[in-house]
PDB file of N, CA and C in Angstrom:
ATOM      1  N   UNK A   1      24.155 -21.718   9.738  1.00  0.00           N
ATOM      2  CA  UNK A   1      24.293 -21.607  11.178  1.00  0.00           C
ATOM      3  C   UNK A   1      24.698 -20.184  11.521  1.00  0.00           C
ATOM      4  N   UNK A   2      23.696 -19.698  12.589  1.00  0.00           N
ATOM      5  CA  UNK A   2      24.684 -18.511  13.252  1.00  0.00           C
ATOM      6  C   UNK A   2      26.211 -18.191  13.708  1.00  0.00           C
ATOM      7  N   UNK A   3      27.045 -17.850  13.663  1.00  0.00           N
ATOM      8  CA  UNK A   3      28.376 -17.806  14.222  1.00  0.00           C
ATOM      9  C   UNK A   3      28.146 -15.864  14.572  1.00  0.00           C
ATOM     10  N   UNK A   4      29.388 -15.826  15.856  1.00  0.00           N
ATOM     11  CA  UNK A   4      29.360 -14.663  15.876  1.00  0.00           C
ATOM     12  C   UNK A   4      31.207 -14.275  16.026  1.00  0.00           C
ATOM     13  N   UNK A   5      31.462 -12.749  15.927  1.00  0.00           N
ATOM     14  CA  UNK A   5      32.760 -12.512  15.693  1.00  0.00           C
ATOM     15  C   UNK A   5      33.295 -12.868  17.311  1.00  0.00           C
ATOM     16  N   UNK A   6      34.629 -13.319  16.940  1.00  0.00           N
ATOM     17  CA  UNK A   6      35.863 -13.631  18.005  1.00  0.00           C
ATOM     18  C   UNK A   6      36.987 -12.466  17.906  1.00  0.00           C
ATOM     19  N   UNK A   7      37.600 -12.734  19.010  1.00  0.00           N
ATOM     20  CA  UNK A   7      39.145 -12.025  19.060  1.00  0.00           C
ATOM     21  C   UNK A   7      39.500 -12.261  19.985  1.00  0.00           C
ATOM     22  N   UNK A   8      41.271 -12.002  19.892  1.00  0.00           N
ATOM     23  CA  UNK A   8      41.797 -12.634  20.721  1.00  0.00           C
ATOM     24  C   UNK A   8      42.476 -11.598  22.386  1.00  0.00           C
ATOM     25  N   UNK A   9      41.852 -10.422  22.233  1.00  0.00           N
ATOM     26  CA  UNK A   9      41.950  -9.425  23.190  1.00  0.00           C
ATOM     27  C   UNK A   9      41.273  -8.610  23.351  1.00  0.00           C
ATOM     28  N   UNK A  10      41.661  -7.229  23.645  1.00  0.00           N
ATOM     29  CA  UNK A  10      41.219  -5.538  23.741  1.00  0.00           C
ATOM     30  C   UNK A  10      41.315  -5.628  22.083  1.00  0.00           C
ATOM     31  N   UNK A  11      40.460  -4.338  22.005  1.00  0.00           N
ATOM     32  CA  UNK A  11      40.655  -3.374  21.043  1.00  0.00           C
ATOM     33  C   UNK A  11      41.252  -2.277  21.254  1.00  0.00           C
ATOM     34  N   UNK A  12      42.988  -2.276  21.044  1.00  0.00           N
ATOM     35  CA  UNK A  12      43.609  -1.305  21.436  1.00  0.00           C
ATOM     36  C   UNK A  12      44.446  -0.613  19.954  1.00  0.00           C
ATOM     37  N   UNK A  13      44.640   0.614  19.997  1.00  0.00           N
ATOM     38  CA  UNK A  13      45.103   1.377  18.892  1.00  0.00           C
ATOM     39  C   UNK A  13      46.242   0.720  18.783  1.00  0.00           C
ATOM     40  N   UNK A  14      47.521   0.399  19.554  1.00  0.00           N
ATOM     41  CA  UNK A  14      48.986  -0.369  19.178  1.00  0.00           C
ATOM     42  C   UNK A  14      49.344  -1.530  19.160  1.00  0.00           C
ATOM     43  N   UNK A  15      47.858  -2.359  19.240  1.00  0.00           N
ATOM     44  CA  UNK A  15      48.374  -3.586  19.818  1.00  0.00           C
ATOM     45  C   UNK A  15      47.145  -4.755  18.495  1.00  0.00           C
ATOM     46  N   UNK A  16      47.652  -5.145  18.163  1.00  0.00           N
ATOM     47  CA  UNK A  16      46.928  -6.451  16.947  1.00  0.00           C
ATOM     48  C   UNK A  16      45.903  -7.375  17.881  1.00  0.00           C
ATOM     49  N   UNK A  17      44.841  -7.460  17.022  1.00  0.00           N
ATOM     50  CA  UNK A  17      44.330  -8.489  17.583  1.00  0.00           C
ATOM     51  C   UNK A  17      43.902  -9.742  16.679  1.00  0.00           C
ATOM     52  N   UNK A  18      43.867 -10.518  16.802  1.00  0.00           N
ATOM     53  CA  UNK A  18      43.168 -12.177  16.160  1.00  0.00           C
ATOM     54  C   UNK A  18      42.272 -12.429  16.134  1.00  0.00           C
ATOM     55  N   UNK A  19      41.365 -12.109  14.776  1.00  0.00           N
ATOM     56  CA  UNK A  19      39.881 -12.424  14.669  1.00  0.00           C
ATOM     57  C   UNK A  19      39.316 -13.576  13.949  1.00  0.00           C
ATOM     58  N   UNK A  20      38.555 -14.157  13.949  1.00  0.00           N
ATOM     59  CA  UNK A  20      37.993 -15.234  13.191  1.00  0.00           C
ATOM     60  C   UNK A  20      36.252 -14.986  14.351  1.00  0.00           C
ATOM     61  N   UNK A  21      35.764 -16.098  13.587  1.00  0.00           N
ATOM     62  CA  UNK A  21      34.561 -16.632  14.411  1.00  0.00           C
ATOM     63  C   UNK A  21      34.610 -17.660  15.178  1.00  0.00           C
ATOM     64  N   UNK A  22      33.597 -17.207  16.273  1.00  0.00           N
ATOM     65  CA  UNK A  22      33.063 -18.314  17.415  1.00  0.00           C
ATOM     66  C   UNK A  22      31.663 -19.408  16.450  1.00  0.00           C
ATOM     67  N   UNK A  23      32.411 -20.448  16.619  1.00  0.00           N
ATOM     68  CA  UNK A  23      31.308 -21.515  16.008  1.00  0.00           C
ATOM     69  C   UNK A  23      30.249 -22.274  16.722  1.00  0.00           C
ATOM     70  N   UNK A  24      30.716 -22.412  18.033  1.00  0.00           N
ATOM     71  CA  UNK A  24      30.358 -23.096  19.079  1.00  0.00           C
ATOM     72  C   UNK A  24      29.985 -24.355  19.079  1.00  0.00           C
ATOM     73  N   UNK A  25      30.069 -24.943  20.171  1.00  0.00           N
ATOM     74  CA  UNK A  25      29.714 -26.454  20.281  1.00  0.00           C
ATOM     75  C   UNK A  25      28.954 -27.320  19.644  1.00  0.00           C
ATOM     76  N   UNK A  26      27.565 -26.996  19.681  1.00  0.00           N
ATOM     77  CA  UNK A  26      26.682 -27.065  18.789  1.00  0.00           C
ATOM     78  C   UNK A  26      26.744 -27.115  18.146  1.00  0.00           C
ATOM     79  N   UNK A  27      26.892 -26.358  17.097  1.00  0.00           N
ATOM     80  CA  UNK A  27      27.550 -26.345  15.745  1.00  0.00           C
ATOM     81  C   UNK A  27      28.579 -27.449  14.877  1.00  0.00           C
ATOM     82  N   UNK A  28      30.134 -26.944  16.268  1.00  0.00           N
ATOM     83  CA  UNK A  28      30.934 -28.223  15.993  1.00  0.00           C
ATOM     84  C   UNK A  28      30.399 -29.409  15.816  1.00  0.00           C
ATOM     85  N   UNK A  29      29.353 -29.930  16.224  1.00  0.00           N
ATOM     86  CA  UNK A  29      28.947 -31.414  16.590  1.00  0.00           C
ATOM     87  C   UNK A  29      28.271 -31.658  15.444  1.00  0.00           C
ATOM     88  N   UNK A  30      27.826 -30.671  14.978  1.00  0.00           N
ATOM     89  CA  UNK A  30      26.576 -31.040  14.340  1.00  0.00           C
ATOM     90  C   UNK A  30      26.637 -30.889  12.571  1.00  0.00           C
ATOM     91  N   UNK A  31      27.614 -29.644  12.164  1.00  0.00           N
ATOM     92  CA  UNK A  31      28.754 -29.704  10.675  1.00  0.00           C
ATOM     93  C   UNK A  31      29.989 -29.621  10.553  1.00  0.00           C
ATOM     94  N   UNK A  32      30.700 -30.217  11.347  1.00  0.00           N
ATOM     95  CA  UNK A  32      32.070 -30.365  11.010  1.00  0.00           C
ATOM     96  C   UNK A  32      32.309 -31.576  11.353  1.00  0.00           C
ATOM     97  N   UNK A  33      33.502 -32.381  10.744  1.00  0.00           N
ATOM     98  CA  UNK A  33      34.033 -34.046  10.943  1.00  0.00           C
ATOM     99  C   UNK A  33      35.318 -33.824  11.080  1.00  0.00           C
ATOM    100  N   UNK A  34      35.674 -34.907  12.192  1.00  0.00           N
ATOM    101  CA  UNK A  34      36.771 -35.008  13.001  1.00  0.00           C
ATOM    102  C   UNK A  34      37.909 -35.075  12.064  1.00  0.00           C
ATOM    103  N   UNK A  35      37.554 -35.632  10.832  1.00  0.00           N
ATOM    104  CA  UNK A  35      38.724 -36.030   9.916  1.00  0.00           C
ATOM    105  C   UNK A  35      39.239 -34.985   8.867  1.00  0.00           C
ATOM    106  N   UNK A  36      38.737 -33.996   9.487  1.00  0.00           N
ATOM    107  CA  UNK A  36      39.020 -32.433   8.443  1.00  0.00           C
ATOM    108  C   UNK A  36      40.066 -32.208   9.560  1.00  0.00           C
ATOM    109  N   UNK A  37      40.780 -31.125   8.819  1.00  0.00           N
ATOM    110  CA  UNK A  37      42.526 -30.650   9.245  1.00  0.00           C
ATOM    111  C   UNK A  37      42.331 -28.970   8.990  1.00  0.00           C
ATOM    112  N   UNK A  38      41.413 -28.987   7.711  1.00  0.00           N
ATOM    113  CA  UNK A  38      41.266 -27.834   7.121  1.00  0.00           C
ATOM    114  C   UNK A  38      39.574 -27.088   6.418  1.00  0.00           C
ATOM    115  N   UNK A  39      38.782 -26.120   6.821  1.00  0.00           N
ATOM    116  CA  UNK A  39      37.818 -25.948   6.282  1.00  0.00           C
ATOM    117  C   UNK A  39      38.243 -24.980   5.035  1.00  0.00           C
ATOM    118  N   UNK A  40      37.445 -24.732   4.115  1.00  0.00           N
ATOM    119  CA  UNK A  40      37.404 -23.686   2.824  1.00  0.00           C
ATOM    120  C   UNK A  40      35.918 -22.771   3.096  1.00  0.00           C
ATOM    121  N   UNK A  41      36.447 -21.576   3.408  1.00  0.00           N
ATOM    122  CA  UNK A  41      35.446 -20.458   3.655  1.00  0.00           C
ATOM    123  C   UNK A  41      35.512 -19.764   2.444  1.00  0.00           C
ATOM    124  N   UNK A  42      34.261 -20.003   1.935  1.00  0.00           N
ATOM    125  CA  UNK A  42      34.213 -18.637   1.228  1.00  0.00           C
ATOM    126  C   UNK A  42      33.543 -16.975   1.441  1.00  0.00           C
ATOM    127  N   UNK A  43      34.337 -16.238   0.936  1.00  0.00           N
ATOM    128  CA  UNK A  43      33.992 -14.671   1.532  1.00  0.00           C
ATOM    129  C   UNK A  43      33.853 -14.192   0.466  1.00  0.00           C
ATOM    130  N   UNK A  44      32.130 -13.813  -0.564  1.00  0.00           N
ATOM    131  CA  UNK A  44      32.194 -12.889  -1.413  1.00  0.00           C
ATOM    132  C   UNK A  44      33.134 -13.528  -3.048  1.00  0.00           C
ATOM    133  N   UNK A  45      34.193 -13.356  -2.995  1.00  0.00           N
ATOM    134  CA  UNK A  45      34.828 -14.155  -4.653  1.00  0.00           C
ATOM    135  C   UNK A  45      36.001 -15.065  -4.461  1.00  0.00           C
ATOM    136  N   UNK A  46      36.174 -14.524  -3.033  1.00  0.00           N
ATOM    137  CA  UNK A  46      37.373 -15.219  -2.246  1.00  0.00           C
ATOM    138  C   UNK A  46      37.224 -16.394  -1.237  1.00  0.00           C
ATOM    139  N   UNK A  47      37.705 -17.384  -1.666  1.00  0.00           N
ATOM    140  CA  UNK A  47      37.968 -18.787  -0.627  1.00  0.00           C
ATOM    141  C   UNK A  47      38.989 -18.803   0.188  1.00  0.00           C
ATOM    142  N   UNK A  48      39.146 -18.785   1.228  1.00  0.00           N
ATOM    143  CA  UNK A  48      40.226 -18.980   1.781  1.00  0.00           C
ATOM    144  C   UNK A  48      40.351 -20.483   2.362  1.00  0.00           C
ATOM    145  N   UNK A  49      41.631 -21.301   2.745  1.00  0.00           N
ATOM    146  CA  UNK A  49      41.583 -22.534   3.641  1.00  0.00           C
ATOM    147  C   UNK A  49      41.860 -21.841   5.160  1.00  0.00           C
ATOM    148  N   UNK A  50      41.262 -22.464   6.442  1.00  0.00           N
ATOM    149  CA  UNK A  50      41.476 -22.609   7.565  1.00  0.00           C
ATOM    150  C   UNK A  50      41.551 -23.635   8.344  1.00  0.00           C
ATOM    151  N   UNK A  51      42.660 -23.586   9.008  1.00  0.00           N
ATOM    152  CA  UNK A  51      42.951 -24.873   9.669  1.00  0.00           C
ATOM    153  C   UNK A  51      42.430 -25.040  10.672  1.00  0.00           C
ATOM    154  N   UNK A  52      42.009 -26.321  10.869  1.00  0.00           N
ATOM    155  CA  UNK A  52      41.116 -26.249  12.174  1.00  0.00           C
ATOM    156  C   UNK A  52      42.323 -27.002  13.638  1.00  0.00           C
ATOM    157  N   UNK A  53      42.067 -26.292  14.522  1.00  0.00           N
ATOM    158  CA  UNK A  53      43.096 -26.916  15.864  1.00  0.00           C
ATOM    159  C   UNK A  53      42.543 -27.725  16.557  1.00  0.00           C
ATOM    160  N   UNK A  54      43.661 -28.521  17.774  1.00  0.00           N
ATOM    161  CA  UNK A  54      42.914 -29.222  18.413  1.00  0.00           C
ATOM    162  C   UNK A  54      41.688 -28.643  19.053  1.00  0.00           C
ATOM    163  N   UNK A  55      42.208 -27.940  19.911  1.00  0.00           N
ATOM    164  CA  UNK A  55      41.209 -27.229  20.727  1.00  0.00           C
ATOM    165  C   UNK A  55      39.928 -27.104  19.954  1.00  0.00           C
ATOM    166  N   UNK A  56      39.780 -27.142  18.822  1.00  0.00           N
ATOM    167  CA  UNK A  56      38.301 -26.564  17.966  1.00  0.00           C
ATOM    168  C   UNK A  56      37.419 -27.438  18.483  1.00  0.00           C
ATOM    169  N   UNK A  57      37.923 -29.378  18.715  1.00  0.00           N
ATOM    170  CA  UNK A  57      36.909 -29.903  18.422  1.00  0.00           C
ATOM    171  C   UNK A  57      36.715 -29.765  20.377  1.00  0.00           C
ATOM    172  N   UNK A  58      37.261 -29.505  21.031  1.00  0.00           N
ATOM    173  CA  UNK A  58      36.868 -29.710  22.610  1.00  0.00           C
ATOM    174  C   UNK A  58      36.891 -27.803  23.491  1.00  0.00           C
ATOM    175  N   UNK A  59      37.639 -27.239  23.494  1.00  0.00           N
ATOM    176  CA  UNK A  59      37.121 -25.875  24.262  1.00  0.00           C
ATOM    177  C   UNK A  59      37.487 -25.029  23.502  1.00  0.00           C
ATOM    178  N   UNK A  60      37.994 -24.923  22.075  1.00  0.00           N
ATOM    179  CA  UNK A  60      37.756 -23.501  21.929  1.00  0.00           C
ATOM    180  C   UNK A  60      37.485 -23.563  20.220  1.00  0.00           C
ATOM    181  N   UNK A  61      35.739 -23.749  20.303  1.00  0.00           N
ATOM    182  CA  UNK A  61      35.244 -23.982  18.725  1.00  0.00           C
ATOM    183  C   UNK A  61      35.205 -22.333  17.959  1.00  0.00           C
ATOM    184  N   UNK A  62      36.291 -22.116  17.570  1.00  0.00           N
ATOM    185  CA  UNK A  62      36.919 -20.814  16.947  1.00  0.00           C
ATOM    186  C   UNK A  62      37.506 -21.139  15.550  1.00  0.00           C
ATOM    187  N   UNK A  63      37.109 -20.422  14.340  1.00  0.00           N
ATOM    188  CA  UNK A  63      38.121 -20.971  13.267  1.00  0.00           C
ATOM    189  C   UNK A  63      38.577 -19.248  12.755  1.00  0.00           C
ATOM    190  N   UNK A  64      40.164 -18.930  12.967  1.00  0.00           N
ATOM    191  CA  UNK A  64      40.788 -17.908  13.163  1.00  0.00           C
ATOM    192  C   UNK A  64      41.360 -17.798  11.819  1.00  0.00           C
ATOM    193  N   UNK A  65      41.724 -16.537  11.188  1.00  0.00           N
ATOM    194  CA  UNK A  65      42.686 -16.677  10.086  1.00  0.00           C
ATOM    195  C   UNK A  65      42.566 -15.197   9.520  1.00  0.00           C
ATOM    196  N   UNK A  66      43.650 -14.520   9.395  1.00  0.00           N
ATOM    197  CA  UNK A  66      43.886 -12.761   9.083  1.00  0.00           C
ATOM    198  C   UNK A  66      42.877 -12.513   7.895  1.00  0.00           C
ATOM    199  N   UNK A  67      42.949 -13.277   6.995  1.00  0.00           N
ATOM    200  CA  UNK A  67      41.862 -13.191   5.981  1.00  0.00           C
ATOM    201  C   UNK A  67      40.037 -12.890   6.646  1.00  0.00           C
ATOM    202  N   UNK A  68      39.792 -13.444   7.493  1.00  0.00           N
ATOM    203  CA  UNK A  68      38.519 -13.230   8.200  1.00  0.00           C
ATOM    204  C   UNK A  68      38.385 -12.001   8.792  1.00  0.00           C
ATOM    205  N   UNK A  69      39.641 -11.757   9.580  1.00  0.00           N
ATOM    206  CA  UNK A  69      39.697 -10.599  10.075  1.00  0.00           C
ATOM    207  C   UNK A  69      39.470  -9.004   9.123  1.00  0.00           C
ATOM    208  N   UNK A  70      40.004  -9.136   7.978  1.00  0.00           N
ATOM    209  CA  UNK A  70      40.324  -8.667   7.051  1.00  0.00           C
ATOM    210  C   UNK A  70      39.280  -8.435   6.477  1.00  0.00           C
ATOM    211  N   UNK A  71      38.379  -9.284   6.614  1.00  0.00           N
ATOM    212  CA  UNK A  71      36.605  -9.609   5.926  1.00  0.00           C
ATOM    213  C   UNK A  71      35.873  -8.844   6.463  1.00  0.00           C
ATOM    214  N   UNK A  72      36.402  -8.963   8.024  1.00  0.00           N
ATOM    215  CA  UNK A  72      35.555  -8.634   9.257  1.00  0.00           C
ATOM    216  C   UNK A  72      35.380  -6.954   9.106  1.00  0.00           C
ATOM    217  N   UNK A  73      37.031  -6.407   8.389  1.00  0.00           N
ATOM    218  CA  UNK A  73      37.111  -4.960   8.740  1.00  0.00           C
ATOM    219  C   UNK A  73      36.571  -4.292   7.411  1.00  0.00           C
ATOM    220  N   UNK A  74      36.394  -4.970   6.523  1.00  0.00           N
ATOM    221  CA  UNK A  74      36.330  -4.537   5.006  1.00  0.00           C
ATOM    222  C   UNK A  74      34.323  -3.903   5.378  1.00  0.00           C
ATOM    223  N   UNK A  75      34.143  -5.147   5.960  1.00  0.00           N
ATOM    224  CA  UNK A  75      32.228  -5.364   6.058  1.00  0.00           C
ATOM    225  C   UNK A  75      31.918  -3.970   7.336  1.00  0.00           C
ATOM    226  N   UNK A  76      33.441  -3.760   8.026  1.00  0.00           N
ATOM    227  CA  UNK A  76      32.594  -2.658   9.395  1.00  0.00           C
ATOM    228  C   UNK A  76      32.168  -3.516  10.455  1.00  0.00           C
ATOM    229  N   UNK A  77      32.433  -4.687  10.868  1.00  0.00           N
ATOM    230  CA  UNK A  77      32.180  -5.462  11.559  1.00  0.00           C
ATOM    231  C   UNK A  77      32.950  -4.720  12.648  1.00  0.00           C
ATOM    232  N   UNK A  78      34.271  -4.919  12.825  1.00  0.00           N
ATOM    233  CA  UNK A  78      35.297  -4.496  13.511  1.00  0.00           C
ATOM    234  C   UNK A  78      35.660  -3.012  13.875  1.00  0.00           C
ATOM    235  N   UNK A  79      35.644  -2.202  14.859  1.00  0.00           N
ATOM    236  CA  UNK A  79      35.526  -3.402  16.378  1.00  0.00           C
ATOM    237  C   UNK A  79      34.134  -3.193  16.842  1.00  0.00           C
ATOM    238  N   UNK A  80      34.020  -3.985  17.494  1.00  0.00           N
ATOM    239  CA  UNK A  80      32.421  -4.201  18.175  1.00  0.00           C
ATOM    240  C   UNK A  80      33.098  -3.740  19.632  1.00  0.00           C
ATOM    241  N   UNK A  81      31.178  -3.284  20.066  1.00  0.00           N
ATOM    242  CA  UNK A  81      31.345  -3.157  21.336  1.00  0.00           C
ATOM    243  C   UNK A  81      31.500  -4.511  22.638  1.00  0.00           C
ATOM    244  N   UNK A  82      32.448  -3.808  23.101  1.00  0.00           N
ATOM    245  CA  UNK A  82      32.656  -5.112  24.489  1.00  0.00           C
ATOM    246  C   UNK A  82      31.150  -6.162  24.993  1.00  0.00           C
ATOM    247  N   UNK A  83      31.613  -6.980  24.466  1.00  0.00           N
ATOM    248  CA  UNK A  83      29.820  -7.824  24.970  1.00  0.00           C
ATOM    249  C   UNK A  83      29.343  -8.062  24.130  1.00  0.00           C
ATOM    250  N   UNK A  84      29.365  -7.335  22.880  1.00  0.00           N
ATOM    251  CA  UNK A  84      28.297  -7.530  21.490  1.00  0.00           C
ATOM    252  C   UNK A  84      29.463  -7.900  20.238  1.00  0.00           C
ATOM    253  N   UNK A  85      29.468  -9.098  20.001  1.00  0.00           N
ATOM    254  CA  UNK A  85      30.233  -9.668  18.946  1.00  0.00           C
ATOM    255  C   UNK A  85      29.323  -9.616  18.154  1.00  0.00           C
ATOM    256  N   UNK A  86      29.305  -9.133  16.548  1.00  0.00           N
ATOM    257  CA  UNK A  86      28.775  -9.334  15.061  1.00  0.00           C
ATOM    258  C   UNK A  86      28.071 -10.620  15.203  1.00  0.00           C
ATOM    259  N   UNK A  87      26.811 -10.694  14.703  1.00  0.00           N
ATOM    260  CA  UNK A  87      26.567 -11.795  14.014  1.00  0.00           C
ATOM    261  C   UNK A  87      26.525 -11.783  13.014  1.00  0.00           C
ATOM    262  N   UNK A  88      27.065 -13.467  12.483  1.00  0.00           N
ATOM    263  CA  UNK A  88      27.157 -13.477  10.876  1.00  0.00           C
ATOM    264  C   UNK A  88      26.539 -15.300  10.807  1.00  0.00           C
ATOM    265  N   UNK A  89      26.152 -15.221   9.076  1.00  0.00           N
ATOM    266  CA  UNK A  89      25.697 -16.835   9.184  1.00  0.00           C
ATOM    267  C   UNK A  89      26.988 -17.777   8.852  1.00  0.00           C
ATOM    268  N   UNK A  90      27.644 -18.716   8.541  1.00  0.00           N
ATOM    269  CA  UNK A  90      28.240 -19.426   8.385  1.00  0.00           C
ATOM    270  C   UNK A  90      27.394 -20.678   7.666  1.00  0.00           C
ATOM    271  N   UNK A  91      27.038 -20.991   5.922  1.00  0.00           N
ATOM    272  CA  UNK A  91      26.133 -22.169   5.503  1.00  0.00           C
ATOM    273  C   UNK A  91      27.139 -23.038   4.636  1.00  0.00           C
ATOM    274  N   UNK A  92      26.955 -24.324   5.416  1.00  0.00           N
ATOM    275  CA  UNK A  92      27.496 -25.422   4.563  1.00  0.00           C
ATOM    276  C   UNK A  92      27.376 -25.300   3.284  1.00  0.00           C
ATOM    277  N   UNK A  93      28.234 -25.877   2.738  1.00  0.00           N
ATOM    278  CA  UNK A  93      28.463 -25.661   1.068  1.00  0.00           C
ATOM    279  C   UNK A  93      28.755 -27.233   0.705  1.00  0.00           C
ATOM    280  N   UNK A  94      29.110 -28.392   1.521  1.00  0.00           N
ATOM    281  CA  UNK A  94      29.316 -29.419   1.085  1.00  0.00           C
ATOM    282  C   UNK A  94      30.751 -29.810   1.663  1.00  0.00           C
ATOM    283  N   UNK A  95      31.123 -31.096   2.207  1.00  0.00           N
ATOM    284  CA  UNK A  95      32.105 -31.109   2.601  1.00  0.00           C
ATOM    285  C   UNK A  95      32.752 -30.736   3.758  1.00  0.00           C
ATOM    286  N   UNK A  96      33.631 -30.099   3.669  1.00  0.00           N
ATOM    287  CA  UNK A  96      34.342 -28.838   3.946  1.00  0.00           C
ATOM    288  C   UNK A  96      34.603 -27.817   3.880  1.00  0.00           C
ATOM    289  N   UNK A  97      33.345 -27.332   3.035  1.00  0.00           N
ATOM    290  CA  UNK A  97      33.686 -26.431   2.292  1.00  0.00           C
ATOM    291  C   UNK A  97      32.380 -25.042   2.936  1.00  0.00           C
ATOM    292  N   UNK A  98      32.490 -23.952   3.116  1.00  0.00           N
ATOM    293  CA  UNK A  98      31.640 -23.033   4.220  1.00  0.00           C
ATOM    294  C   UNK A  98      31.483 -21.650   3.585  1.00  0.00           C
ATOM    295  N   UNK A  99      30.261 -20.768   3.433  1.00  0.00           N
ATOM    296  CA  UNK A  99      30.319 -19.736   3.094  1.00  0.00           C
ATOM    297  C   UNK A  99      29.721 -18.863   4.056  1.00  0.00           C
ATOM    298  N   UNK A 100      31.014 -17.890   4.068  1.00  0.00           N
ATOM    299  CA  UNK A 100      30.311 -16.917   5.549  1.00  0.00           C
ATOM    300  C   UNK A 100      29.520 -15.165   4.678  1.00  0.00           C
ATOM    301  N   UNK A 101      28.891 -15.083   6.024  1.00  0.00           N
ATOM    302  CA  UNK A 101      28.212 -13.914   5.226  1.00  0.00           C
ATOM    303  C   UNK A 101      27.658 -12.886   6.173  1.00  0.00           C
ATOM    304  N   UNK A 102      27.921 -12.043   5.910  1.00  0.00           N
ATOM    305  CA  UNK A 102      26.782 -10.958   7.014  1.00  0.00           C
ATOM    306  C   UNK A 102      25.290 -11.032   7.190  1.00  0.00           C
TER     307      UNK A 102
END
């Protein structure tokens, strides 16, 4: 599935921001189950767990976690221009289990 990059503000020199990906609705509905708490992304050699929130499954299908962000800045993803979030794929692996990729 397509996903594209999230955050949780500006891109400002003093101020942190919170990145993960936008999954969107679609998506939600269609590979993820209500009875997960937690997905396993893998990035490259590294898995990380992410917890999924309420909000994921109703307005805000986002799965956030410093490690992504971290992914995000390693790859040059970060920062994008205002309006143009990264696309990246996000492919089921089984489960719960998700591998993201540029």
């Amino acid at each position: 599935m397509v996903v594209c990059g999230w955050k949780s503000g500006e891109f400002l020199v003093r101020r942190a921001v919170a990145l993960g990906v936008r999954v969107g609705r679609e998506n939600v509905e269609r590979f993820f189950d209500k009875g997960w708490d937690i997905v396993l992304i893998k990035m490259e050699s590294e898995t990380i767990p992410v917890r999924i929130t309420r909000a994921f499954w109703t307005t805000l299908p986002e799965l956030r976690s410093p490690a992504i962000g971290a992914w995000m800045r390693k790859k040059g993803l970060v920062p994008w221009p205002e309006g143009r979030p990264p696309e990246m794929r996000l492919t089921p692996m089984g489960r719960n289990r998700f591998r993201l990729d540029v």
